[in-house]
Protein backbone atom coordinates (compact mmCIF):
# COMPACT_ATOMS: atom_id res chain seq x y z
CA UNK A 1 0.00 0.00 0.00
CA UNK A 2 1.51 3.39 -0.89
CA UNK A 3 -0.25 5.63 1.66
CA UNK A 4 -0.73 9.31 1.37
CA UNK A 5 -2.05 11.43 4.34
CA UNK A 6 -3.36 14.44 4.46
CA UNK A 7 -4.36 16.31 7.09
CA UNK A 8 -4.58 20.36 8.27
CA UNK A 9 -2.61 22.34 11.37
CA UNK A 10 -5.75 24.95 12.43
CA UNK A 11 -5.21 28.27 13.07
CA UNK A 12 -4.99 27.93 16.86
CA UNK A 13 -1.02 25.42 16.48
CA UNK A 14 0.02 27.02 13.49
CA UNK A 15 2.02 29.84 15.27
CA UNK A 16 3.46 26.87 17.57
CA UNK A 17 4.51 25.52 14.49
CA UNK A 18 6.05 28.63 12.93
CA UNK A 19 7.78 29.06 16.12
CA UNK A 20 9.41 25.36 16.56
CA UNK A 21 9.97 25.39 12.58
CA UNK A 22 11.59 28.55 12.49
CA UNK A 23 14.81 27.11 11.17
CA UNK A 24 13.76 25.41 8.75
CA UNK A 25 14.26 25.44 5.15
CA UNK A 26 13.40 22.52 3.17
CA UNK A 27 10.29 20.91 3.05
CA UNK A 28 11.12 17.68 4.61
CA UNK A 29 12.66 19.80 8.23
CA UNK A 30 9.38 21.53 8.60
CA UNK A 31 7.20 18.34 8.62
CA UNK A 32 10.10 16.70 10.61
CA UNK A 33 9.52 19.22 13.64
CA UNK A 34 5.83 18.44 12.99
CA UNK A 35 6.22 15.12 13.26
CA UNK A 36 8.21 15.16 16.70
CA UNK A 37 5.72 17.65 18.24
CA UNK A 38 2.75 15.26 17.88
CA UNK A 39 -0.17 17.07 17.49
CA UNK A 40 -2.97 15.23 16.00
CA UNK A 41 -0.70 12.12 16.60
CA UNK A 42 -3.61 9.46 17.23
CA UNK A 43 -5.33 10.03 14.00
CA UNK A 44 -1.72 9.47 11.73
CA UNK A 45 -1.09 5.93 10.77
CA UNK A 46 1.91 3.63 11.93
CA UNK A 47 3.82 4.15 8.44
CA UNK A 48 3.63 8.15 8.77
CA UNK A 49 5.07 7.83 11.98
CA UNK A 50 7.78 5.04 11.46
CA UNK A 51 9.13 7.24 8.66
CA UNK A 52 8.28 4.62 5.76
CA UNK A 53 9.31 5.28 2.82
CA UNK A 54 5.70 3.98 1.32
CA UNK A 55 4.08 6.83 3.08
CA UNK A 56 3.53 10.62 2.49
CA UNK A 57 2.17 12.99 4.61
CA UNK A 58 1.25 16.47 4.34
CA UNK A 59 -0.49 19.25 6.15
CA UNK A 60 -2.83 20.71 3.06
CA UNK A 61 -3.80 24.29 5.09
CA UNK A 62 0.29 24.90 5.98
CA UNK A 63 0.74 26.77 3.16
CA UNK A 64 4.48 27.33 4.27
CA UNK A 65 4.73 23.68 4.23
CA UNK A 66 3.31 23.21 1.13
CA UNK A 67 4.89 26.30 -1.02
CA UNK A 68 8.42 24.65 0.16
CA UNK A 69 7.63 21.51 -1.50
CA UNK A 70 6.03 23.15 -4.66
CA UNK A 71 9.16 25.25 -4.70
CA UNK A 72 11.44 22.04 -4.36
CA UNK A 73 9.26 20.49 -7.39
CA UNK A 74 9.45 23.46 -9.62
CA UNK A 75 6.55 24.44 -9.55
CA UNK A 76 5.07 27.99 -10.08
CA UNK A 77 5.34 30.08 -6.94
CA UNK A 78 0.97 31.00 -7.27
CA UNK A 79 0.18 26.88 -7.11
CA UNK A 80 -2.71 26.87 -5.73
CA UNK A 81 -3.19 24.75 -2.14
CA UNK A 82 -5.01 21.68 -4.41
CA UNK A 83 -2.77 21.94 -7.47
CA UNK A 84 0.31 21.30 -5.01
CA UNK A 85 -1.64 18.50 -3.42
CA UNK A 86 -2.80 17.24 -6.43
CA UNK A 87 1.09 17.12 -7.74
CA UNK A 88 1.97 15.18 -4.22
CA UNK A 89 -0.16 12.58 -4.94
CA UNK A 90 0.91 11.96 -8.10
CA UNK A 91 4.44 12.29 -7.20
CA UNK A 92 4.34 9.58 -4.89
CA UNK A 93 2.05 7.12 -6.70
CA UNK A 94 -0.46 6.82 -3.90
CA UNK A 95 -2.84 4.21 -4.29
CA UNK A 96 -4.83 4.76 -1.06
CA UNK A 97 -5.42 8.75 0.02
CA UNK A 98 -6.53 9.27 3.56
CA UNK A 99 -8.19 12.90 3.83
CA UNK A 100 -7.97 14.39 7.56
CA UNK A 101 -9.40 17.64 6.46
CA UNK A 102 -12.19 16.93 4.18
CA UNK A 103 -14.27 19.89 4.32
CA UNK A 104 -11.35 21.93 2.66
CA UNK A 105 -11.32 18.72 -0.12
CA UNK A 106 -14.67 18.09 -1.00
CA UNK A 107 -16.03 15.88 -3.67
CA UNK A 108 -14.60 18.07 -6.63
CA UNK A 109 -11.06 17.59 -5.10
CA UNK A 110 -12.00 13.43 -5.52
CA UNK A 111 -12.97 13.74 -9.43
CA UNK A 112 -9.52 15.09 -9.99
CA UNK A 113 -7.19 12.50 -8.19
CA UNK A 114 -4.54 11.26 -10.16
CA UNK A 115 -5.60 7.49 -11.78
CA UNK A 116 -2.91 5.82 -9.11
CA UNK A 117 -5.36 6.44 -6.17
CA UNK A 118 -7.37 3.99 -6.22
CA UNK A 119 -8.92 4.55 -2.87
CA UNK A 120 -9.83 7.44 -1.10
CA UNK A 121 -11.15 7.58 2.31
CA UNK A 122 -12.01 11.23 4.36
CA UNK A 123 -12.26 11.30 8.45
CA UNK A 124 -14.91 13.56 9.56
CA UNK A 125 -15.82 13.50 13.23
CA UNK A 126 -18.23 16.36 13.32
CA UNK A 127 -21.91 17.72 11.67
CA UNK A 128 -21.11 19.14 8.00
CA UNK A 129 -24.45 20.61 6.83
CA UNK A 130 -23.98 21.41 3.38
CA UNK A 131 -20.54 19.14 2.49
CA UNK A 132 -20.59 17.12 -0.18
CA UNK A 133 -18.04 13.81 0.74
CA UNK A 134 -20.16 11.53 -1.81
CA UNK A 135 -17.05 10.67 -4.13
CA UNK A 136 -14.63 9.56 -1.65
CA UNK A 137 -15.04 6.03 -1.39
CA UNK A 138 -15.71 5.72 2.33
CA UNK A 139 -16.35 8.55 5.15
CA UNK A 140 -15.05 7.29 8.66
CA UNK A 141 -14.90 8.15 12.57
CA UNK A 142 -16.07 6.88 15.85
CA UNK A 143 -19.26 8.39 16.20
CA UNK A 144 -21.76 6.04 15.24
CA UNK A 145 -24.82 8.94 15.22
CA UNK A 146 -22.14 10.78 12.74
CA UNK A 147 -22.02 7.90 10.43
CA UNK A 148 -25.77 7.25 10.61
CA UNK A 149 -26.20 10.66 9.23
CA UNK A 150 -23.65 10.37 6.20
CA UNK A 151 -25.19 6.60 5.15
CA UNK A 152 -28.51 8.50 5.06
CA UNK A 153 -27.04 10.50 2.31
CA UNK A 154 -25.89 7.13 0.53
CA UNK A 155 -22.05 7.52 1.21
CA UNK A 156 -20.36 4.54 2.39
CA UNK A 157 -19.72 5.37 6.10
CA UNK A 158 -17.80 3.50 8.34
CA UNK A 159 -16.40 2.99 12.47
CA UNK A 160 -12.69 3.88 12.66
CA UNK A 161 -11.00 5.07 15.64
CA UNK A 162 -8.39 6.94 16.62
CA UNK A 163 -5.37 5.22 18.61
CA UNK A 164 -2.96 5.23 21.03
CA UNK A 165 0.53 7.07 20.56
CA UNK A 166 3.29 5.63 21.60
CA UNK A 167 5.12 8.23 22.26
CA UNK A 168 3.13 8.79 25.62
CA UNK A 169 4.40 5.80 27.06
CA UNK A 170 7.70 7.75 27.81
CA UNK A 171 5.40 10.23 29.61
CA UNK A 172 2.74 7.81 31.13
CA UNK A 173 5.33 7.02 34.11
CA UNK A 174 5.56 10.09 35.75
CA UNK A 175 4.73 9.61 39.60
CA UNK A 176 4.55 13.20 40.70
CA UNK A 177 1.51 14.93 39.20
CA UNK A 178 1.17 18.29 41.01
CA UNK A 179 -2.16 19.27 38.72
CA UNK A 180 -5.21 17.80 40.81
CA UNK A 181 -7.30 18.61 37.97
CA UNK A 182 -6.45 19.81 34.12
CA UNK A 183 -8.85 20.84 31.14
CA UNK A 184 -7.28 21.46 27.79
CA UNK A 185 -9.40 22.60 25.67
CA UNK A 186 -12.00 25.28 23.53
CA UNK A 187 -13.86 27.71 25.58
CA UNK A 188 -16.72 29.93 24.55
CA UNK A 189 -19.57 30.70 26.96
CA UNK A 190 -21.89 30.15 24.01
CA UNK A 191 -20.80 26.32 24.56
CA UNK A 192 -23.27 26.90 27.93
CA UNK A 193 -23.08 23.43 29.10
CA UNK A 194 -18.79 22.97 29.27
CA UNK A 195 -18.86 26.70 30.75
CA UNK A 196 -20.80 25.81 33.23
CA UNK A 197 -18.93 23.12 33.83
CA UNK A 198 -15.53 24.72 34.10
CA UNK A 199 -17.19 27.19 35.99
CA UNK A 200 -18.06 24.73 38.78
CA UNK A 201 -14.37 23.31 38.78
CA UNK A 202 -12.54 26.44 38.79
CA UNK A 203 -14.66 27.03 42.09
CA UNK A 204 -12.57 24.56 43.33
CA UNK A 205 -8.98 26.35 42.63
CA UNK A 206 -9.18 27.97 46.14
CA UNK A 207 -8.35 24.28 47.77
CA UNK A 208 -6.85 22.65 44.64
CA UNK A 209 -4.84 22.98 41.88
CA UNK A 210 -7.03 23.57 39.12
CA UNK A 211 -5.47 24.46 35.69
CA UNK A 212 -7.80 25.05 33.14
CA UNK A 213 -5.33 25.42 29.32
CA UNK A 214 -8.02 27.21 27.23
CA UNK A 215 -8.12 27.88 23.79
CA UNK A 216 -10.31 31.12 23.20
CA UNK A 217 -12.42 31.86 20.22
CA UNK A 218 -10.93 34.97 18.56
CA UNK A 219 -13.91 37.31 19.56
CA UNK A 220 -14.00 35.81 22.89
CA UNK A 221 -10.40 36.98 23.09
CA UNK A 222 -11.38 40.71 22.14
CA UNK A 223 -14.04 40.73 24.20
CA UNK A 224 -10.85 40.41 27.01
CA UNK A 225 -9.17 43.20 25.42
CA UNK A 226 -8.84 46.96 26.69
CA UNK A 227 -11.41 47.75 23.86
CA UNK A 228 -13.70 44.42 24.21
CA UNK A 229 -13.99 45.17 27.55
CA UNK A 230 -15.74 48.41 26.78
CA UNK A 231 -18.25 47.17 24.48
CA UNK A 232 -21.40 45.04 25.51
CA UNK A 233 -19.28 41.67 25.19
CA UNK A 234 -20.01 40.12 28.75
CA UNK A 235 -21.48 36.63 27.02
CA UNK A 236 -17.90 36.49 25.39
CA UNK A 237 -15.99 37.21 28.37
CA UNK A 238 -14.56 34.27 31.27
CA UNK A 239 -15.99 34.89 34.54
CA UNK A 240 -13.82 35.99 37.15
CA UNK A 241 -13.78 32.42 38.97
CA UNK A 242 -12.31 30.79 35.41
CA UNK A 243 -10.10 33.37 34.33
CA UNK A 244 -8.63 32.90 38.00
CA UNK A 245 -7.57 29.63 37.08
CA UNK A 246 -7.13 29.69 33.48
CA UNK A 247 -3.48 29.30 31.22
CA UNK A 248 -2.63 29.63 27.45
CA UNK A 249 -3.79 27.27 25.45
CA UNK A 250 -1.36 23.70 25.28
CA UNK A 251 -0.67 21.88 21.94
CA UNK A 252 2.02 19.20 21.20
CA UNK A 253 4.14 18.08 23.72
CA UNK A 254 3.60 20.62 25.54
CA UNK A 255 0.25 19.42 26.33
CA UNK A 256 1.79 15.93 27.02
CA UNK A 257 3.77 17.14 29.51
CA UNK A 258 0.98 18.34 31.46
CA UNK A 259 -1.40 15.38 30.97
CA UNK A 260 1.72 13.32 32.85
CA UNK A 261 1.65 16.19 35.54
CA UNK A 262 -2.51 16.09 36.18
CA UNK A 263 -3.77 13.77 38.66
CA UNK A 264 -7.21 14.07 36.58
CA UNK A 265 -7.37 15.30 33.53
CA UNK A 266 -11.26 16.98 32.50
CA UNK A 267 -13.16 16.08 29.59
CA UNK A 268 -16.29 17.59 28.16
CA UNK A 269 -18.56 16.80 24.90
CA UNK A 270 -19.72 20.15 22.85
CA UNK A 271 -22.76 18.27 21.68
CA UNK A 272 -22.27 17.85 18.35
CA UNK A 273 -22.52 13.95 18.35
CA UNK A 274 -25.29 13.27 20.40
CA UNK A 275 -24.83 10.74 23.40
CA UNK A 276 -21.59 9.44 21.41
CA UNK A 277 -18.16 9.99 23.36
CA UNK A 278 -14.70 9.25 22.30
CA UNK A 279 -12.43 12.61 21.24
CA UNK A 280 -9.13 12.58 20.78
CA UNK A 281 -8.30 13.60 24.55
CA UNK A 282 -10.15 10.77 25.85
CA UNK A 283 -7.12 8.16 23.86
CA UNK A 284 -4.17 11.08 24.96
CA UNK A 285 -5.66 11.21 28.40
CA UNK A 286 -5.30 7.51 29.12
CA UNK A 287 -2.58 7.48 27.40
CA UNK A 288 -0.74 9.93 29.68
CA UNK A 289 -1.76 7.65 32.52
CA UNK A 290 -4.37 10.33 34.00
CA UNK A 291 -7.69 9.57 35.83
CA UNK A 292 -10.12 10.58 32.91
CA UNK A 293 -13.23 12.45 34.12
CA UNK A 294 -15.97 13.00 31.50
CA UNK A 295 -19.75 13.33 30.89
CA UNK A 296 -21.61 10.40 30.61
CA UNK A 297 -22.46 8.86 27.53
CA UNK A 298 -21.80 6.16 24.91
CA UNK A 299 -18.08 5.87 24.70
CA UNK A 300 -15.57 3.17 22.42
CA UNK A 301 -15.02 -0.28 23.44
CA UNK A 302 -12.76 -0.36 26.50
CA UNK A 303 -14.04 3.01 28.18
CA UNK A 304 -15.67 2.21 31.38
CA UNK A 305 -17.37 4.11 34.33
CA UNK A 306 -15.35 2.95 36.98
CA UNK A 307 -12.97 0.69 35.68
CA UNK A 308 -10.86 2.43 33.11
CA UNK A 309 -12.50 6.19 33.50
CA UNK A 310 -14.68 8.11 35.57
CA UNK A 311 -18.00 9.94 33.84
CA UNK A 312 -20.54 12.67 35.46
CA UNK A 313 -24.25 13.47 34.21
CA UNK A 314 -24.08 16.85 35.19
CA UNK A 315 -21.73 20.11 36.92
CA UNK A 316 -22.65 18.94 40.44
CA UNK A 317 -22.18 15.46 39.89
CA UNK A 318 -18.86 16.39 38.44
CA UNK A 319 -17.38 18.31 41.16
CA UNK A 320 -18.41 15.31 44.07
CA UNK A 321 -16.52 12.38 41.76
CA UNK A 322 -13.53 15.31 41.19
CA UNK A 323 -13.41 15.24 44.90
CA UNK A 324 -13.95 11.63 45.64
CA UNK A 325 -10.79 10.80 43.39
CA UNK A 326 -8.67 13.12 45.09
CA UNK A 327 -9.94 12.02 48.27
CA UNK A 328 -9.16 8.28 47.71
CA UNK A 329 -5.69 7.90 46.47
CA UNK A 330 -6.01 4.25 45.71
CA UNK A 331 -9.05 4.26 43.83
CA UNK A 332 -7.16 7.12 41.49
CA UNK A 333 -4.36 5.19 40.82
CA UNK A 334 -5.97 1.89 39.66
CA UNK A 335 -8.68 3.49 37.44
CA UNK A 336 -5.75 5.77 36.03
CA UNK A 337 -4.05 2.10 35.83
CA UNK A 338 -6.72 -0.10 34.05
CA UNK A 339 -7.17 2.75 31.79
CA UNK A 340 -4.00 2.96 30.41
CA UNK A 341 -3.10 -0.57 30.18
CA UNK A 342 -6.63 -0.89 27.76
CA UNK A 343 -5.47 2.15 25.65
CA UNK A 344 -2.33 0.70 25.02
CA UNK A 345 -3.26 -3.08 24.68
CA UNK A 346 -7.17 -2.11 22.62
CA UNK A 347 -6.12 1.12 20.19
CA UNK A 348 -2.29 0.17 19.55
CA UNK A 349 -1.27 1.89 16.45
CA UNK A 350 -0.78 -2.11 15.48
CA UNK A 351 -4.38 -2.67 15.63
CA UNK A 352 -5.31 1.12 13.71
CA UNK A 353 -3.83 0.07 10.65
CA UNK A 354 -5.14 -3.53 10.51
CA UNK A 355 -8.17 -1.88 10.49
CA UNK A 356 -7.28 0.92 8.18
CA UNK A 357 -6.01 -2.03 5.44
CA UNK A 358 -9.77 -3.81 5.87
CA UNK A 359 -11.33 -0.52 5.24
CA UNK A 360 -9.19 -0.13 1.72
CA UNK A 361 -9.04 -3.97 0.92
């Protein structure tokens, strides 16, 4: 199989990005320091990250990334973002293309793959009113209410999951985890029921350490601003209680490190999958050998109240189990346990592409 992944940096890492990459000049350093920094790391497959030479992989919105390699290829310095992917995949012969960031590669991207791919499979995890994904040849994630709604629109949809990354292992062992609770995370107030949530456990910062990394939308950070602050922008703004508690926003490693150093890390649906559960910090959160505390619903395979996590129903509820775990040492310690011995042993990056290869046989 010659793999070729795409997927898309945000605007919230890419000045992370710029800043690690700021040395370098060829196409291949830039994705290199991507690479090491690991963001996004349980959704790339087990070639991308051993460096195989049958695998590509590209961020499609860096357009620093991309304009080096167009450069290196000799191509014209206005390529346009698909042109340059379009000349990637053709480049490296892929016969199977694995689209993180679909909504930015539609269906009219598809109809213009070179003839090697011969498969073509997009990840969306979230509601796209309005996207067309009908040519690629299957749609995945792990939200089965998300799939239901794509095979009502006659696209092949399937259940694929995120998995563990390795990588955390070397972070998983840490034994002295000063953080007694962590969120990392998005924060608006218009997202009422995690606000009120965070709200309830940054009550708790006057006892315990409470460290809530949040990224801000970009008009809830004006509305912090000397002129925000003037104009009628309260519903934008943190309350006093969270901003008390709250730190920059944590990507990368960076965000590794402090899963290792949190005692119990937060977690929080947005609901746009129904009752479904399973985001990408539930897998880095076990990973990191944290206590995973998280509103109740219908999570993956492995993910149990009790055994391997703990969940909530509501703000109240989750402040008493927040307390309970810190309370009882022991109980802590052998959920945070059980939980990472299933991530490791149930969504090994061994078992992700096994499944990836049945999905494109």
């Amino acid at each position: 199989m010659r793999l070729f992944q795409s997927s898309g940096v945000g605007a919230s890492y890419l000045p992370r990005l710029n800043r690690l990459a700021a040395a370098a000049t060829t196409f291949r350093q830039r994705l290199e320091v991507f690479l090491y920094d690991r963001f996004g790391a349980s959704h790339f497959l087990e070639p991308i990250l051993n460096g195989d030479e049958s695998a590509f992989f590209t961020n499609a919105d860096d357009m620093i990334l991309q304009n080096m390699w167009a450069a290196e290829a000799g191509m014209p310095a206005n390529s346009s973002p698909e042109k340059i992917l379009l000349a990637q995949l053709e480049q490296h012969r892929a016969d199977v293309f694995y689209n993180l960031d679909p909504m930015r590669f539609q269906s009219d991207f598809v109809r213009k793959l070179p003839g090697c791919v011969e498969r073509s499979v997009a990840w969306r995890a979230a509601p796209s009113p309005g996207a067309d994904f009908s040519e690629y040849d299957v749609v995945v994630c792990n939200f089965p209410t998300i799939l239901d709604s794509y095979a009502a629109k006659g696209w092949r949809a399937r259940y694929f999951s995120p998995a563990h990354d390795p990588v955390l292992d070397e972070y998983a062992s840490t034994e002295h985890r000063p953080i007694d609770v962590l969120f990392v995370g998005g924060y608006t107030r218009h997202h009422k029921r995690r606000a009120a949530l965070l709200e309830a456990i940054a009550s708790q910062g006057d006892t315990h350490t409470v460290a809530l990394h949040l990224d801000q939308s970009r008009l809830a950070r004006f509305a912090a601003s000397p002129l925000g602050r003037i104009l009628p922008l309260a519903n934008y703004r943190m309350t006093p209680s969270v901003r008390k508690v709250s730190r920059p926003p944590l990507f990368g490693r960076d965000m590794y490190v402090a899963l290792s150093q949190a005692k119990i890390v937060l977690n929080g649906a947005i609901d746009m999958a129904g009752t479904d559960r399973g985001n990408m910090r539930c897998f880095e959160s076990l990973g990191a050998g944290s206590v995973m505390l998280t509103d109740r619903g219908r999570y993956p395979e492995g993910m149990v109240d009790g055994e391997t996590l703990v969940t909530y129903g509501d703000k109240d509820e989750a402040v008493s189990k927040l307390l309970e775990l810190l309370r009882n040492t022991e109980l802590r310690q052998r959920i945070a346990r059980s939980g990472n011995q299933m991530i490791r042993s149930n969504y090994s990056k061994q078992h992700q592409l096994r499944m990836f290869i049945e999905l494109v046989s």
